[in-house]
Protein backbone atom coordinates (compact mmCIF):
# COMPACT_ATOMS: atom_id res chain seq x y z
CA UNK A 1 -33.08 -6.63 11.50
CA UNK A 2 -30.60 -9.14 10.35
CA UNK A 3 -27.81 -10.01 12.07
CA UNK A 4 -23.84 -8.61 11.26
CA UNK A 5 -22.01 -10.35 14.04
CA UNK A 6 -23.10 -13.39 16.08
CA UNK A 7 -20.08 -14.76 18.35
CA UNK A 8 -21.01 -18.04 19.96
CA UNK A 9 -18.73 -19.96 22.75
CA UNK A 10 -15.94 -17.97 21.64
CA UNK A 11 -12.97 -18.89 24.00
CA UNK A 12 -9.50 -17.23 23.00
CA UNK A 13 -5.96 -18.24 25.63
CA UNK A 14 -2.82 -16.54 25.18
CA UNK A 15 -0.14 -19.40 26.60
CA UNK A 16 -1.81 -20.99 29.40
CA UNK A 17 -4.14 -17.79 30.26
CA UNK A 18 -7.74 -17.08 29.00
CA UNK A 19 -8.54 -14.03 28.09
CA UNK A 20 -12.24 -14.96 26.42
CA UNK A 21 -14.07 -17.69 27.94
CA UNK A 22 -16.99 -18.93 26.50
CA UNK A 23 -18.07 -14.99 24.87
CA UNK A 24 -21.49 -15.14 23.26
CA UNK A 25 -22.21 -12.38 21.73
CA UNK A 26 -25.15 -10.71 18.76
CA UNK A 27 -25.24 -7.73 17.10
CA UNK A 28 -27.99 -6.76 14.37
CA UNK A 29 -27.72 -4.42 11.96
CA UNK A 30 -27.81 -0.63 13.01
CA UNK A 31 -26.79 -1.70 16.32
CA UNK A 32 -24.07 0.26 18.23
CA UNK A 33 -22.71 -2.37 20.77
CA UNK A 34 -20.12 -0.79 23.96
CA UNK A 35 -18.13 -2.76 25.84
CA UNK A 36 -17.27 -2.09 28.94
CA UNK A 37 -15.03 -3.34 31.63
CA UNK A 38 -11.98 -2.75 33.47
CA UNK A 39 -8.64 -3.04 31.43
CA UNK A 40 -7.96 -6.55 31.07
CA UNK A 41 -11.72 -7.48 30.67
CA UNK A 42 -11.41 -9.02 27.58
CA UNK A 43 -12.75 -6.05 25.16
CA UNK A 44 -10.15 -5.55 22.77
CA UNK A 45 -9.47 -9.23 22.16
CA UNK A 46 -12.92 -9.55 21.46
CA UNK A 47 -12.79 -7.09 18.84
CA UNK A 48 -9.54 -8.53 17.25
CA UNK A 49 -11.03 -11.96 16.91
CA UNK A 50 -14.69 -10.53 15.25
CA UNK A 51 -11.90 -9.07 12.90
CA UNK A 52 -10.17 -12.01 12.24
CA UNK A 53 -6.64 -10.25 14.05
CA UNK A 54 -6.28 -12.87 16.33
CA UNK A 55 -7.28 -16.56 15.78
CA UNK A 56 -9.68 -18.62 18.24
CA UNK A 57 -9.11 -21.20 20.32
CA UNK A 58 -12.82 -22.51 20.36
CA UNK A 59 -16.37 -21.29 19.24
CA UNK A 60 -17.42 -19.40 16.64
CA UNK A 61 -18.12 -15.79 14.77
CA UNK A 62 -20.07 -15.36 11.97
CA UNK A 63 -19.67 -11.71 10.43
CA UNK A 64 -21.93 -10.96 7.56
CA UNK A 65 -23.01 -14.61 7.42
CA UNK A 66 -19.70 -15.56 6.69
CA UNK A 67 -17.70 -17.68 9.55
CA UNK A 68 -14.38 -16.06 10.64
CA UNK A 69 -11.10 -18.33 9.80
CA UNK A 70 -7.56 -18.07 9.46
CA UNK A 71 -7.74 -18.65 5.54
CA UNK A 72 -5.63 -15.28 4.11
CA UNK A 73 -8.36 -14.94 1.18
CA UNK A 74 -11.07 -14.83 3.07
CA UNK A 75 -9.81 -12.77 6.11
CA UNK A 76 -8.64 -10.43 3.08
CA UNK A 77 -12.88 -10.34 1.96
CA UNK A 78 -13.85 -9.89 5.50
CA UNK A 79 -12.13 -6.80 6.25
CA UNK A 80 -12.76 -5.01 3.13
CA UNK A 81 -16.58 -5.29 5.08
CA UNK A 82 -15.15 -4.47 8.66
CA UNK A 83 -13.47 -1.62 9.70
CA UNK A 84 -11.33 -1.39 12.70
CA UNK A 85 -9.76 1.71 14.69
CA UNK A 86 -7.27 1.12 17.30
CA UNK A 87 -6.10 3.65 20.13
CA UNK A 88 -2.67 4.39 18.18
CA UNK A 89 -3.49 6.13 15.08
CA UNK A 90 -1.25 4.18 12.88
CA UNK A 91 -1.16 6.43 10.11
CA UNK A 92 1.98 6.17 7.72
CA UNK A 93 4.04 9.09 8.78
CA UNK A 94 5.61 9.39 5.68
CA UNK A 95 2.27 10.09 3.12
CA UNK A 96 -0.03 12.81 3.06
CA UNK A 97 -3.56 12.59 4.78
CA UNK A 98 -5.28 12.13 2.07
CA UNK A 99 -2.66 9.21 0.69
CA UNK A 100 -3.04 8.02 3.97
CA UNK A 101 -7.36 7.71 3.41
CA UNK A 102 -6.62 6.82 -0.53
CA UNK A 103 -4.31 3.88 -0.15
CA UNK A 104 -6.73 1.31 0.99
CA UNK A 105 -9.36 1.62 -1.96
CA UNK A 106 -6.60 1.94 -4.68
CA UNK A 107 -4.74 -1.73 -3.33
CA UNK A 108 -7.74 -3.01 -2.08
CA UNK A 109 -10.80 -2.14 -3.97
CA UNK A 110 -8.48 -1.40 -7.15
CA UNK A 111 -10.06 1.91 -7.18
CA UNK A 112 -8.50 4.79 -9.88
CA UNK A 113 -6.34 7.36 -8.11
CA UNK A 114 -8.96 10.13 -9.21
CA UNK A 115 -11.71 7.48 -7.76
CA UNK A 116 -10.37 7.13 -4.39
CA UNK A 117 -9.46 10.49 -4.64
CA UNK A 118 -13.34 11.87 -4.95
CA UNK A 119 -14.39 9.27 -2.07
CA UNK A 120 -11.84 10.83 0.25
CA UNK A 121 -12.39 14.10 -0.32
CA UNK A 122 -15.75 14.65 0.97
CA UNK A 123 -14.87 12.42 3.99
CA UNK A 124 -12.01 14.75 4.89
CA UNK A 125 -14.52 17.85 4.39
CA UNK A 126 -17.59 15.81 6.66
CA UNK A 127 -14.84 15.73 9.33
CA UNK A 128 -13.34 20.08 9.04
CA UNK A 129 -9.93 18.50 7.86
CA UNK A 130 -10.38 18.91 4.13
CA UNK A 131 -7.56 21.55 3.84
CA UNK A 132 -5.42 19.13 5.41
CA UNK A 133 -5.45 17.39 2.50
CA UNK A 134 -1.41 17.60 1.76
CA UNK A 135 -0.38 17.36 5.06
CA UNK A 136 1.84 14.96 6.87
CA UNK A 137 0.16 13.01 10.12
CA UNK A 138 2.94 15.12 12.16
CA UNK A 139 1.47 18.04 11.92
CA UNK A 140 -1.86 17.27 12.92
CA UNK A 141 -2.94 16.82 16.56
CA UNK A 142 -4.17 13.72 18.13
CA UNK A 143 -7.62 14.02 17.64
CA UNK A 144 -7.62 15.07 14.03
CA UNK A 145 -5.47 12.34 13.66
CA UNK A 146 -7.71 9.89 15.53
CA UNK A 147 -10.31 11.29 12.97
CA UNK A 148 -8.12 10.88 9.87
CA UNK A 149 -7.80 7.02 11.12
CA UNK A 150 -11.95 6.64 11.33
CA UNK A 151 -12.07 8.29 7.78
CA UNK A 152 -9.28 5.98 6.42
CA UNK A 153 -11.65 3.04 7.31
CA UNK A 154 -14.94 4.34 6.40
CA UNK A 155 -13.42 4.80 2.91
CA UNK A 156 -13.66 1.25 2.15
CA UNK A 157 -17.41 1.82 2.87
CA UNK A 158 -17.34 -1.30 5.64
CA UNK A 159 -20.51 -2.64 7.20
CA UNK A 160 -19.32 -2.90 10.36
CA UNK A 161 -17.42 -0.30 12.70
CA UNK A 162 -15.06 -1.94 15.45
CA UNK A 163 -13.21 0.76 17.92
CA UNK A 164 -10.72 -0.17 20.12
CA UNK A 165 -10.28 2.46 23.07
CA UNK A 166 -9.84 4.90 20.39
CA UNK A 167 -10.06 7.81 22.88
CA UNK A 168 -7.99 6.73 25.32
CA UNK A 169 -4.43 8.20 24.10
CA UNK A 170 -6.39 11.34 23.84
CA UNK A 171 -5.70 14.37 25.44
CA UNK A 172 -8.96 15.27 27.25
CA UNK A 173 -9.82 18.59 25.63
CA UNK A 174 -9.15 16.60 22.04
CA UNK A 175 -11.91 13.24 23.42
CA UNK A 176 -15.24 15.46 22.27
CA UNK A 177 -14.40 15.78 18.91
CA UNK A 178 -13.87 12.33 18.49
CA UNK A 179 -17.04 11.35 20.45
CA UNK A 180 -18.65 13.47 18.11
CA UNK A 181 -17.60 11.93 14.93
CA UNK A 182 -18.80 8.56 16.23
CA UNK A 183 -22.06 9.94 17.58
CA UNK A 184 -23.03 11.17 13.92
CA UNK A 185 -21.68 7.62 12.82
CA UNK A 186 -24.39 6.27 15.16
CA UNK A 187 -27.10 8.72 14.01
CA UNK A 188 -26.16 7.72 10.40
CA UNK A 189 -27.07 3.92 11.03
CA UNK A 190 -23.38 2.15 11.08
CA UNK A 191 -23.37 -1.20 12.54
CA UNK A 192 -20.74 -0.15 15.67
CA UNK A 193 -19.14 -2.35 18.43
CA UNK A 194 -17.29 0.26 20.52
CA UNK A 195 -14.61 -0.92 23.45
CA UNK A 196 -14.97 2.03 25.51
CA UNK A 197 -14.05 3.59 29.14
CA UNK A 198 -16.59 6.77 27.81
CA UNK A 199 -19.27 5.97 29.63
CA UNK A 200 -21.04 9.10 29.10
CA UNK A 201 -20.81 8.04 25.35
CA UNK A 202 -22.14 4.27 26.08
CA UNK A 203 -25.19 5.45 28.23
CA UNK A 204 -26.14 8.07 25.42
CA UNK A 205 -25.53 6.21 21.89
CA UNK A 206 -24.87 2.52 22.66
CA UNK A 207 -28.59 0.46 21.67
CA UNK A 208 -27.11 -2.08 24.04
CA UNK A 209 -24.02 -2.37 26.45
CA UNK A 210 -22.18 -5.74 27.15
CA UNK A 211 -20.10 -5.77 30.84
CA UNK A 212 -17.14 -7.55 30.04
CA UNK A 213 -15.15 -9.34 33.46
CA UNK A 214 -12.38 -12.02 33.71
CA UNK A 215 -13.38 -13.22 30.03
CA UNK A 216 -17.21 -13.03 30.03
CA UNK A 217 -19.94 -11.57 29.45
CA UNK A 218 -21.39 -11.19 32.99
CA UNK A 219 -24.26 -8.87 31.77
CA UNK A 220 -25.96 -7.05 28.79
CA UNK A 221 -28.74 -5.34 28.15
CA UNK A 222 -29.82 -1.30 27.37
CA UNK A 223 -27.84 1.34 28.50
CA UNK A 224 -30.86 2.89 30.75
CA UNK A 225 -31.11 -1.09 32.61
CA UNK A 226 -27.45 -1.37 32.76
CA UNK A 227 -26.65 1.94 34.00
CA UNK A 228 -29.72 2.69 35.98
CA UNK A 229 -30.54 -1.29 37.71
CA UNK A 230 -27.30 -3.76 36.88
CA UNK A 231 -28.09 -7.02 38.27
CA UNK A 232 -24.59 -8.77 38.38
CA UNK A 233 -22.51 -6.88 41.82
CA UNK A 234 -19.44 -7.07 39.51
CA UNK A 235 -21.21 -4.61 36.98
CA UNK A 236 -22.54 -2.99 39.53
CA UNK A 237 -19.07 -2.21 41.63
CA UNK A 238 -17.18 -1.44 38.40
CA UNK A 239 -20.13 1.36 37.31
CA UNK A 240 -19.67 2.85 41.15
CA UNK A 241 -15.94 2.90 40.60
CA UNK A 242 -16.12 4.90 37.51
CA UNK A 243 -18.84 7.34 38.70
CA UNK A 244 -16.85 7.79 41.75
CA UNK A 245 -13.13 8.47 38.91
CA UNK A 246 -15.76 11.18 37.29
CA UNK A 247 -16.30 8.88 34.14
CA UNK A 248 -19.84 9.24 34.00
C-alpha cells in the first residue's frame, strides 16, 4: 500500500520547550493510526503539524507525496485532502447544520449550492441526523454535534482523517455514538490517525498504535503487541495506569 503520511525527524518547540523531538512517523493507506499518551505527550501537535496548523521547527512530512510548508497555496491544496476534527466542535452557531456541512465545498471546491447540497444530505442521513437538517448547532447535543463536525469534513471527500481527542468533551453516555461513527469510518477504508485516551477503541480498530512520551515516539507496533507485551516500562506504566482509571 502506498504511503499517505511519512513524518521524518520532525522536531516542533514552542519558546524554549519541545514538544516533538525527533517524531518519525508512517502511515499507508487504509491505515488507522492511535496515538496514545498522557496529556502533554505530544499527540495533538503532531496532528496539527501533519495538517500544516502549526509550522516545524526541523524534519519533515510528506502527506500525499507532497511536503508540508508554510506556503498559503499549498497548505490551502493540502487540506482540501486532509480532514481534521478537534475536541470543540467548532460549528458556526449562527447557520443551519446542513450550511454548516455545505459551506466548505461551495468556497472551497466551488461546488453549486444544489451540489453541495446532494453531498450533504446523504451524509447527514448515514449519521440519523438528516431531519436536523434546518437546525441550529444549539439545539443539538454534544455528540450529534461532534458527528455534524466529522460529516462537515468528510464532505470535502479528504484522504486522510486526523482526530484530535474528539471524545473527550463528551459526556460519557454521548462517547459510543461517536466511537461508532469512526469505527464504520475504519471499516469503510479511511486513511485515520486518531489522538485518543479510548483505549478500548485503539485496541479494537487501530492497524497500529504509536505511544507518544515527552516528545517521542517511545514505541509502536499492533494493538494486540502493544497492549498485550509493551516493551518500553514507560508504555507499559501508562497502559497499567489507564486499566487501573477503567479506560480499557
Amino acid at each position: 500500500m502506498s504511503a499517505v503520511v511519512e513524518v521524518r525527524g520532525l522536531v516542533k518547540r514552542f519558546g524554549l520547550t519541545t514538544v516533538l523531538e525527533g517524531v518519525d512517523l508512517d502511515v499507508a493507506e487504509h491505515d488507522v493510526v492511535c496515538l496514545i499518551g498522557a496529556s502533554g505527550s505530544g499527540k495533538s501537535t503532531l496532528l496539527r503539524c501533519i495538517n500544516g496548523l502549526e509550522p516545524t521547527n526541523s524534519g519533515t512530512v510528506v502527506v500525499n507525496g507532497r511536503q508540508v510548508i508554510q506556503d498559503d497555496i499549498k497548505l490551502n491544496r493540502l487540506r482540501r485532502d486532509v480532514g481534521i476534527v478537534f475536541q470543540a466542535y467548532n460549528l458556526f452557531p449562527h447557520m443551519t447544520v446542513l450550511d454548516n456541512v455545505t459551506l466548505a465545498p461551495r468556497k472551497v471546491l466551488h461546488l453549486s449550492a444544489s451540489d453541495a447540497d446532494a453531498r450533504a444530505r446523504p451524509l447527514l442521513e448515514r449519521i440519523g441526523l438528516a431531519d436536523k437538517a434546518d437546525e441550529y448547532p444549539d439545539r443539538l447535543s454534544g455528540g450529534q454535534q461532534q458527528r455534524v463536525a466529522i460529516v462537515r469534513a468528510l464532505a470535502m471527500q479528504p484522504k486522510l482523517m486526523l482526530f484530535d481527542e474528539i471524545t473527550s468533551a463528551l459526556d460519557p453516555e454521548l462517547v459510543n455514538e461517536v466511537l461508532l461513527m469512526m469505527r464504520q469510518l475504519a471499516e469503510e477504508g479511511m486513511t485515520m490517525i486518531v489522538a485518543t485516551h479510548e483505549m478500548g477503541f485503539a485496541r479494537d480498530v487501530a492497524s497500529k498504535v504509536c505511544f507518544l512520551h515527552e516528545g517521542k515516539v517511545l514505541e509502536e507496533g499492533p494493538p494486540s503487541k502493544i497492549f498485550s507485551s509493551p516493551q518500553n516500562e514507560r508504555t507499559a506504566e501508562f497502559l497499567k495506569r489507564t486499566l487501573d482509571a477503567g479506560r480499557m
